[in-house]
N, C-alpha and C. Protein backbone atom coordinates (compact mmCIF):
# COMPACT_ATOMS: atom_id res chain seq x y z
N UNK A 1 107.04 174.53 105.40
CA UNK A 1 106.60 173.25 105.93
C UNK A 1 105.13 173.37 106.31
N UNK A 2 104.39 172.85 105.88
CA UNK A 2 102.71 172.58 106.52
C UNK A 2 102.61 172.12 107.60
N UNK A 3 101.60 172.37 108.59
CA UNK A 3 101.41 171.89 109.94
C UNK A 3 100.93 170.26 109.99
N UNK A 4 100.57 170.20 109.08
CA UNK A 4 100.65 168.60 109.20
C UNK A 4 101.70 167.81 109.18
N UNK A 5 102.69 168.21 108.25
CA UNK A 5 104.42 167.61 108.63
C UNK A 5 104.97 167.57 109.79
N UNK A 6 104.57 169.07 110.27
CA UNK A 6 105.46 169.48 111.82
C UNK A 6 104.82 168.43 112.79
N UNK A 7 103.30 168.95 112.76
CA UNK A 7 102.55 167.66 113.73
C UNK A 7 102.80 166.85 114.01
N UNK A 8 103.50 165.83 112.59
CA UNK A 8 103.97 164.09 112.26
C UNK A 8 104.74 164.18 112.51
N UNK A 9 106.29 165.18 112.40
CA UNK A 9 107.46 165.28 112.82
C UNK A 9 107.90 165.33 114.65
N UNK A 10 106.41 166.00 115.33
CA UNK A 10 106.89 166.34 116.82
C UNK A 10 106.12 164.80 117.28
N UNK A 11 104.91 164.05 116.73
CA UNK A 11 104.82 162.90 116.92
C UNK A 11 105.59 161.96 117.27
N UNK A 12 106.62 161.66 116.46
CA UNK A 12 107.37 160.83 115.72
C UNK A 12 108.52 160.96 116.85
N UNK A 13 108.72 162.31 117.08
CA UNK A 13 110.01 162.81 118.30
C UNK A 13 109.53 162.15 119.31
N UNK A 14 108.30 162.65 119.70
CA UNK A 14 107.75 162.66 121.16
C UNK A 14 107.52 160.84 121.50
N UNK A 15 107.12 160.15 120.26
CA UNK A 15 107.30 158.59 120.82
C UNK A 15 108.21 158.02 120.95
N UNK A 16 109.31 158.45 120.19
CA UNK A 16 110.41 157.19 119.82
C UNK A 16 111.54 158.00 120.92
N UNK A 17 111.83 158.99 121.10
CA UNK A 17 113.25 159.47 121.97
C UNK A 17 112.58 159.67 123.26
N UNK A 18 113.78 159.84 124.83
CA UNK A 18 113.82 160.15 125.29
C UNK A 18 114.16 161.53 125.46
N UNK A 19 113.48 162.81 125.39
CA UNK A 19 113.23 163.95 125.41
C UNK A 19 113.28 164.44 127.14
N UNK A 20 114.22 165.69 126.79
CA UNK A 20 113.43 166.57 127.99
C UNK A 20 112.36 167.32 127.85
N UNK A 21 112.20 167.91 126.89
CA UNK A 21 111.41 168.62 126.46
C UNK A 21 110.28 168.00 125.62
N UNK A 22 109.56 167.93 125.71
CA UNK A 22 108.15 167.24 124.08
C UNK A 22 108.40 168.60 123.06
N UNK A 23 108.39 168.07 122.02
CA UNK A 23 107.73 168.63 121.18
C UNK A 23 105.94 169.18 120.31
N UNK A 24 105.78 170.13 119.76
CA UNK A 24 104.33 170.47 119.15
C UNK A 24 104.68 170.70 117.92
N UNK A 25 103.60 171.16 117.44
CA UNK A 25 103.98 171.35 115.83
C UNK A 25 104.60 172.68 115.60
N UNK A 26 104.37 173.25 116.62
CA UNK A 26 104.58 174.89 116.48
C UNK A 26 106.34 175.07 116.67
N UNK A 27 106.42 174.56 117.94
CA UNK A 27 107.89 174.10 118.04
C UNK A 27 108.62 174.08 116.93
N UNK A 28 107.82 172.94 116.06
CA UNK A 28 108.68 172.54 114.74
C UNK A 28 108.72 173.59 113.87
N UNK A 29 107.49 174.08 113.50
CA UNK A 29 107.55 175.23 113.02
C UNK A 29 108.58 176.42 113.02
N UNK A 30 108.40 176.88 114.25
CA UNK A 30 109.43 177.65 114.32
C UNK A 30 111.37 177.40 114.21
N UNK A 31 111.43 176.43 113.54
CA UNK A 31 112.93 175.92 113.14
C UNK A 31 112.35 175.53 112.26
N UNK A 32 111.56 175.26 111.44
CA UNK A 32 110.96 174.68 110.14
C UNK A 32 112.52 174.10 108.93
N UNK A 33 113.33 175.76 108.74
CA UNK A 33 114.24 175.04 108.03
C UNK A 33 115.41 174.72 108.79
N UNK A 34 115.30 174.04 109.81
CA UNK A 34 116.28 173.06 110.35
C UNK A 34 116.02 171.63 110.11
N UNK A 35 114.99 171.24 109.89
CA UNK A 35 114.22 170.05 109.76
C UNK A 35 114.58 169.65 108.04
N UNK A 36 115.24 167.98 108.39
CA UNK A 36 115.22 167.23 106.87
C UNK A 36 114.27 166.21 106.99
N UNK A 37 113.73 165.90 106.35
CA UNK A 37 112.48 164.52 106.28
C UNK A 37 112.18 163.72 105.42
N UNK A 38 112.22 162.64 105.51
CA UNK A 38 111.57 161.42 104.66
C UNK A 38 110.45 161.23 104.39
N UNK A 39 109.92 161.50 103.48
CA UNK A 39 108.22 161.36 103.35
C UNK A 39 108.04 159.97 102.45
N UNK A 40 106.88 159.22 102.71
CA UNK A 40 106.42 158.10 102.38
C UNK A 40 106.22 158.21 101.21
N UNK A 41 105.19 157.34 100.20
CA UNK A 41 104.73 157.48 99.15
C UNK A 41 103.34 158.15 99.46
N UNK A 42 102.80 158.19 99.97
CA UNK A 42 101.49 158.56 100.62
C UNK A 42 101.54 160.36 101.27
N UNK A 43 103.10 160.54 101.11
CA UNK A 43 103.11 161.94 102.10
C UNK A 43 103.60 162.54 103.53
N UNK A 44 103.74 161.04 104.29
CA UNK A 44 103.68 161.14 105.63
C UNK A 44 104.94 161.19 105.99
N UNK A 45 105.37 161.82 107.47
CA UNK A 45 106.79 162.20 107.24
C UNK A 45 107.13 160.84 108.30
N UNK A 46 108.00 160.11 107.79
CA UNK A 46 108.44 158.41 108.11
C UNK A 46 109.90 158.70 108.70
N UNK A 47 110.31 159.53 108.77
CA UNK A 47 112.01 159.51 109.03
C UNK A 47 112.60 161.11 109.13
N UNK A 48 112.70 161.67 110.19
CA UNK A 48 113.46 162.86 110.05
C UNK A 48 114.33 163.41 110.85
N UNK A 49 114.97 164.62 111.08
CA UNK A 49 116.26 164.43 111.91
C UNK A 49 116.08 166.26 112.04
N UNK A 50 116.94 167.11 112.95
CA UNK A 50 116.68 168.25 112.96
C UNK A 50 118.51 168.55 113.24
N UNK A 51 118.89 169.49 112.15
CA UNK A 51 119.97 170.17 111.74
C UNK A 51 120.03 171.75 111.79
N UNK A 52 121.49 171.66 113.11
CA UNK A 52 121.16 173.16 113.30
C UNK A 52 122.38 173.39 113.37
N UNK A 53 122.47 174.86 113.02
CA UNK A 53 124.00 175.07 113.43
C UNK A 53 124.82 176.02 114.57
N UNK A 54 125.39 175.05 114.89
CA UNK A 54 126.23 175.46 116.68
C UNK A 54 127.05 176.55 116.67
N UNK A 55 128.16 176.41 115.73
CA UNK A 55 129.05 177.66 115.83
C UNK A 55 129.47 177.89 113.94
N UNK A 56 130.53 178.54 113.49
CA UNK A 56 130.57 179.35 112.67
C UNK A 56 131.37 177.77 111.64
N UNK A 57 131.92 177.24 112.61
CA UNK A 57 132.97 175.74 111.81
C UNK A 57 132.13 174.44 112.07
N UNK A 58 130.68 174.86 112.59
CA UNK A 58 130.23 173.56 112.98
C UNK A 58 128.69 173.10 113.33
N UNK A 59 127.79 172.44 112.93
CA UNK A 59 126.80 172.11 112.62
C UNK A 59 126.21 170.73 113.53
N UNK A 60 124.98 170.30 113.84
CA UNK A 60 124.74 169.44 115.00
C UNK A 60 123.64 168.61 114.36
N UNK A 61 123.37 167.31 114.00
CA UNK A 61 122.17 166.69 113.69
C UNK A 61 121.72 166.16 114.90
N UNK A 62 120.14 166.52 115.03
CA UNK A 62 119.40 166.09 116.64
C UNK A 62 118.30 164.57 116.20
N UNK A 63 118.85 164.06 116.79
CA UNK A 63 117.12 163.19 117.22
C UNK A 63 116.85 162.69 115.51
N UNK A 64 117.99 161.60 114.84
CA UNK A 64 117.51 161.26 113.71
C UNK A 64 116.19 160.13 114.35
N UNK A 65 114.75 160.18 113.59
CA UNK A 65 114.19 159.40 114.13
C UNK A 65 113.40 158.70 112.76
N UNK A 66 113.02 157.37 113.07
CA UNK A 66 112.12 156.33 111.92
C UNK A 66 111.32 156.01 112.46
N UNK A 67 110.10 156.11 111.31
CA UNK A 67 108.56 155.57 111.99
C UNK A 67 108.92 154.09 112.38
N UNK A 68 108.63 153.55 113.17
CA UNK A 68 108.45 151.77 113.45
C UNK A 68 108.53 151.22 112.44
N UNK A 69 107.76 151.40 111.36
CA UNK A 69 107.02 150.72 110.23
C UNK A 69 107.90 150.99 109.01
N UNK A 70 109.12 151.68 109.10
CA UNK A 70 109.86 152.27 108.34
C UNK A 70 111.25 151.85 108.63
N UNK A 71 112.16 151.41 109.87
CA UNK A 71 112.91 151.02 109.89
C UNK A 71 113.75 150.21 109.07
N UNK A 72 114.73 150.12 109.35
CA UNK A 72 115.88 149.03 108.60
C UNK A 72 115.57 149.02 107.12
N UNK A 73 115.56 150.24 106.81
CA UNK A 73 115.30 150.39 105.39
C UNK A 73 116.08 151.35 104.46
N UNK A 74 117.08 151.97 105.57
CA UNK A 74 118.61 152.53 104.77
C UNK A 74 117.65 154.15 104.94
N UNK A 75 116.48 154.65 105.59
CA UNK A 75 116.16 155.80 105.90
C UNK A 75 116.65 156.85 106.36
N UNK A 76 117.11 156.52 107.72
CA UNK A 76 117.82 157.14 108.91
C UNK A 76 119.33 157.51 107.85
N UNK A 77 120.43 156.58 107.62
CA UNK A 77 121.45 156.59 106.69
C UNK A 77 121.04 157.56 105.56
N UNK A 78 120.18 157.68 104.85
CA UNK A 78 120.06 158.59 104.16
C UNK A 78 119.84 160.25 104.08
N UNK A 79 119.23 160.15 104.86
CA UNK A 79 118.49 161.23 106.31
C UNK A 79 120.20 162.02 106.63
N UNK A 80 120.96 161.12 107.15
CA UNK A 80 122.01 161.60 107.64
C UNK A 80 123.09 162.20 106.71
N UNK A 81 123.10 161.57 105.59
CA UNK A 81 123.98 161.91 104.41
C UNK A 81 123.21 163.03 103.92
N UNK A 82 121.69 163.58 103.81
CA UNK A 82 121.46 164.49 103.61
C UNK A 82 121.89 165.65 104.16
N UNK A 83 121.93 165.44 105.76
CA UNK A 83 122.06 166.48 106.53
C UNK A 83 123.65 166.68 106.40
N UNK A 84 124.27 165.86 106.23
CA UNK A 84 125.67 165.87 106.25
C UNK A 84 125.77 166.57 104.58
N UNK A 85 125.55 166.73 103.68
CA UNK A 85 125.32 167.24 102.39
C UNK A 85 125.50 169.14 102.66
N UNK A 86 123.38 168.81 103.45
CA UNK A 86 123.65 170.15 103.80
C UNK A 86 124.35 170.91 104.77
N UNK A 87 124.90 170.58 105.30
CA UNK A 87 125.82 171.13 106.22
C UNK A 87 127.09 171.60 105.53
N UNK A 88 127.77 170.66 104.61
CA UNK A 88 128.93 170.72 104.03
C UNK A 88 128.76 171.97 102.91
N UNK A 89 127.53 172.27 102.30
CA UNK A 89 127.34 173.43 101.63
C UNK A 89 126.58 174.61 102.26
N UNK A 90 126.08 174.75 103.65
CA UNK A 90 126.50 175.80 104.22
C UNK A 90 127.86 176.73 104.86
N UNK A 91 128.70 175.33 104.59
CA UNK A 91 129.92 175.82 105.12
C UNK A 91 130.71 175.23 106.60
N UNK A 92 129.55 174.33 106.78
CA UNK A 92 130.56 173.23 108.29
C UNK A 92 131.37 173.01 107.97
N UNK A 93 132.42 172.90 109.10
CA UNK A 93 133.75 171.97 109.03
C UNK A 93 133.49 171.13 109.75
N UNK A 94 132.71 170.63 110.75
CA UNK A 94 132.38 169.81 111.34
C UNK A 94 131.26 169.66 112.17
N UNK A 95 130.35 167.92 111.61
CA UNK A 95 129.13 167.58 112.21
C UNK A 95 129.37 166.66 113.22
N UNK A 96 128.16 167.14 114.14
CA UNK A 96 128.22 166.02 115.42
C UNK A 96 126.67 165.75 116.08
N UNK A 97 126.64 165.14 116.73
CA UNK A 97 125.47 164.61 117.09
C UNK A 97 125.56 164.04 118.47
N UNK A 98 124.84 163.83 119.29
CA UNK A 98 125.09 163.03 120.60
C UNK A 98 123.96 161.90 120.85
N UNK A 99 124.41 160.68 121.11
CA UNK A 99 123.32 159.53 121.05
C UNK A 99 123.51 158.85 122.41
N UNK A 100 122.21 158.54 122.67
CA UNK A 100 122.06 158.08 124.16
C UNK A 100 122.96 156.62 124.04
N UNK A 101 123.45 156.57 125.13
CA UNK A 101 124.08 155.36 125.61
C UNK A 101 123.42 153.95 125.74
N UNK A 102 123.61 153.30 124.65
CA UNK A 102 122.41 152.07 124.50
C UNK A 102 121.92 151.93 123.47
N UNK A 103 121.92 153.45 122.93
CA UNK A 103 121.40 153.20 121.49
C UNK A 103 122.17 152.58 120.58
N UNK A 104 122.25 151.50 120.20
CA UNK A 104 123.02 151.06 119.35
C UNK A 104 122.78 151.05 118.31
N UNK A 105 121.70 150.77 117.58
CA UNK A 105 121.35 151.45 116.48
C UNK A 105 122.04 152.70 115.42
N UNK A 106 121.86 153.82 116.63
CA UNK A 106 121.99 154.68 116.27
C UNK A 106 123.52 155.11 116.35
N UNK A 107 124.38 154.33 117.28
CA UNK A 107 125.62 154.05 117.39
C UNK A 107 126.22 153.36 116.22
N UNK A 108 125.69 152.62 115.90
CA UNK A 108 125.91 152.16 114.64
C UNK A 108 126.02 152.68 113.06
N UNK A 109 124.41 153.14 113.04
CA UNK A 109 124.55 153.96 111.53
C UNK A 109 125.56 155.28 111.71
N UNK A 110 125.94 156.47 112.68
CA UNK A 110 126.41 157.13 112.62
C UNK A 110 127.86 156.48 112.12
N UNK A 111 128.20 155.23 112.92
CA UNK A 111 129.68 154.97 113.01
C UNK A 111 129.61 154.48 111.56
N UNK A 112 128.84 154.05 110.53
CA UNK A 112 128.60 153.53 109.33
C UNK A 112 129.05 154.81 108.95
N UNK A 113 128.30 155.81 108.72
CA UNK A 113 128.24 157.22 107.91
C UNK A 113 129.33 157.76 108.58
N UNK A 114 130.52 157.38 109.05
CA UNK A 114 131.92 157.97 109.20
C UNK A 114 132.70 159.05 110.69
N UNK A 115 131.44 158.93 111.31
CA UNK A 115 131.91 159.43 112.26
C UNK A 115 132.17 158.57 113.47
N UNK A 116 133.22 159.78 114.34
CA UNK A 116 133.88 159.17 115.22
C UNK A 116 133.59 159.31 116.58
N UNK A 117 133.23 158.09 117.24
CA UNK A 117 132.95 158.32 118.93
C UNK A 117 133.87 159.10 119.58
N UNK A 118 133.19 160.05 120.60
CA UNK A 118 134.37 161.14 121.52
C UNK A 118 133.43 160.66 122.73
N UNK A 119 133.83 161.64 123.62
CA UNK A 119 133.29 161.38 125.37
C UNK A 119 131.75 161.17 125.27
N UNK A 120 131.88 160.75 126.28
CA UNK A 120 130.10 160.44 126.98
C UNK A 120 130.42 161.28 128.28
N UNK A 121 129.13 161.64 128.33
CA UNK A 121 128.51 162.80 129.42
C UNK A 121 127.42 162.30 129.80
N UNK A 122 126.95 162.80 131.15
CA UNK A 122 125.90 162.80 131.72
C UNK A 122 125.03 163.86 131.49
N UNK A 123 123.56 163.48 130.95
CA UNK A 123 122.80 164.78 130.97
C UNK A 123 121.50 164.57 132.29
N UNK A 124 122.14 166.07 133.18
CA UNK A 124 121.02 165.93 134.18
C UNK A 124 119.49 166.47 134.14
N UNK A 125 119.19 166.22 132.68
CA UNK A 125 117.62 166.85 132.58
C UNK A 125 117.23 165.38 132.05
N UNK A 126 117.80 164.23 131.52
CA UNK A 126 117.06 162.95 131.28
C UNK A 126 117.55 161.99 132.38
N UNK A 127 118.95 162.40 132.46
CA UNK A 127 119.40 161.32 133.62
C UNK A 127 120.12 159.83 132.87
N UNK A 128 120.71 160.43 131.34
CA UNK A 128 120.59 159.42 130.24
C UNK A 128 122.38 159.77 130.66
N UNK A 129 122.37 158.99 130.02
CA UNK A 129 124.59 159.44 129.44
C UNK A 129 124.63 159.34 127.92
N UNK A 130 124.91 160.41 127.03
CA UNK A 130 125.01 160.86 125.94
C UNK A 130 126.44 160.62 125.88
N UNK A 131 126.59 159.76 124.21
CA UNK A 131 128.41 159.93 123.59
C UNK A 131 128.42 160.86 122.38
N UNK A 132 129.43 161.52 122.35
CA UNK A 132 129.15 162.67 120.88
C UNK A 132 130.48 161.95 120.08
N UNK A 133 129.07 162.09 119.22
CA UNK A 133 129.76 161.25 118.10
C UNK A 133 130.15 162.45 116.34
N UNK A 134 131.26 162.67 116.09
CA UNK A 134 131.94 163.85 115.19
C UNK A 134 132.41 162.93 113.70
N UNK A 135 131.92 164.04 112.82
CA UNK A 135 133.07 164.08 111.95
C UNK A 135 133.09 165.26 111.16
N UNK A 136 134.71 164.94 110.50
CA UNK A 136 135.02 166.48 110.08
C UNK A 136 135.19 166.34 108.69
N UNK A 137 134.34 167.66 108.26
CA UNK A 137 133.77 167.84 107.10
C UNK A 137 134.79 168.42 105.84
N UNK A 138 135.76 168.95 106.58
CA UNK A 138 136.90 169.70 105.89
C UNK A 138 138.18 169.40 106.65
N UNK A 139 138.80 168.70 106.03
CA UNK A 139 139.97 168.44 106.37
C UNK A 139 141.96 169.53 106.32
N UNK A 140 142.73 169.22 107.02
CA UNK A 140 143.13 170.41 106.97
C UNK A 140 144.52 170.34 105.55
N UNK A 141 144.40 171.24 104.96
CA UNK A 141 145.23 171.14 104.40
C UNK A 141 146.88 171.23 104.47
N UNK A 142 147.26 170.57 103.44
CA UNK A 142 149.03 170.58 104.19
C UNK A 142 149.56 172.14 103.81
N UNK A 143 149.23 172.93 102.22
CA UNK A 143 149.52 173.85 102.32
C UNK A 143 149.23 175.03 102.91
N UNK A 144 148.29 175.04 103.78
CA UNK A 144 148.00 176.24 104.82
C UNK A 144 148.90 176.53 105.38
N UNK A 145 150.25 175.60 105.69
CA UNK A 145 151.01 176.07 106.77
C UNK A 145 151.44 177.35 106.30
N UNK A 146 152.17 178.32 107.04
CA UNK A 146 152.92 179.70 106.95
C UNK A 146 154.17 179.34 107.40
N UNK A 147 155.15 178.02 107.93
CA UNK A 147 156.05 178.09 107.94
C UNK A 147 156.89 177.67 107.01
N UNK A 148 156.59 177.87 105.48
CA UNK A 148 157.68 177.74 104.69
C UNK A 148 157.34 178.54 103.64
């Protein structure tokens, strides 16, 4: 990833979400391949999301975000099916994400792209209430059982 992506990418974080933390480019950098992105025709990164993975059955998309100027344009949705792509060929069984309470938007496209609302929590470093929102990537099969 070039430092000009990361730059546009911790930009892009640092205006549009409520963060505890800000982001830099270096930040980004250093997770470089956790990061999926939408680049413009021009280059510029317009839409990106950061994909990491939590445990050995399960994978987390953070902070899908769209430039202003880029919205409602099936970005974010795409963005997500990517990450949901790659996840499914690293080997997740299941993606999740947590979206601030209010966001509807973002409540929305997830619930579009198939996943399912679980609890809301309080997080005491924004002071926000987060719902985690799942779905499962591998479903279980009937012949696994061992009792027959």
């Amino acid at each position: 990833m070039e430092r000009t992506h990361a730059s546009q990418i911790a930009e892009l974080l640092n205006a549009q979400n409520q963060l505890a933390i800000k982001y830099d480019a270096q930040r980004v950098l250093d997770h470089a391949n956790e990061y999926v992105v939408d680049l413009s025709e021009d280059g510029r990164v317009v839409c990106c999301a950061q994909l990491k993975r939590v445990q050995w059955y399960q994978a987390e998309i953070s902070h899908v975000t769209t430039h202003l100027d880029f919205v409602r344009q099936g970005r974010g949705a795409r963005l997500i099916e990517a990450a949901e792509q790659r996840a499914r060929k690293d080997g997740a069984r299941l993606l999740q994400c947590t979206v601030r309470t209010g966001n509807a938007p973002s409540q929305g496209m997830f619930a579009k792209a198939g996943f399912q609302r679980g609890p809301t929590f309080g997080n005491p470093q924004t002071g926000n209430n987060v719902t985690v929102w799942s779905k499962a990537l591998n479903h279980p099969q009937n012949n696994l059982s061992r009792d027959g």
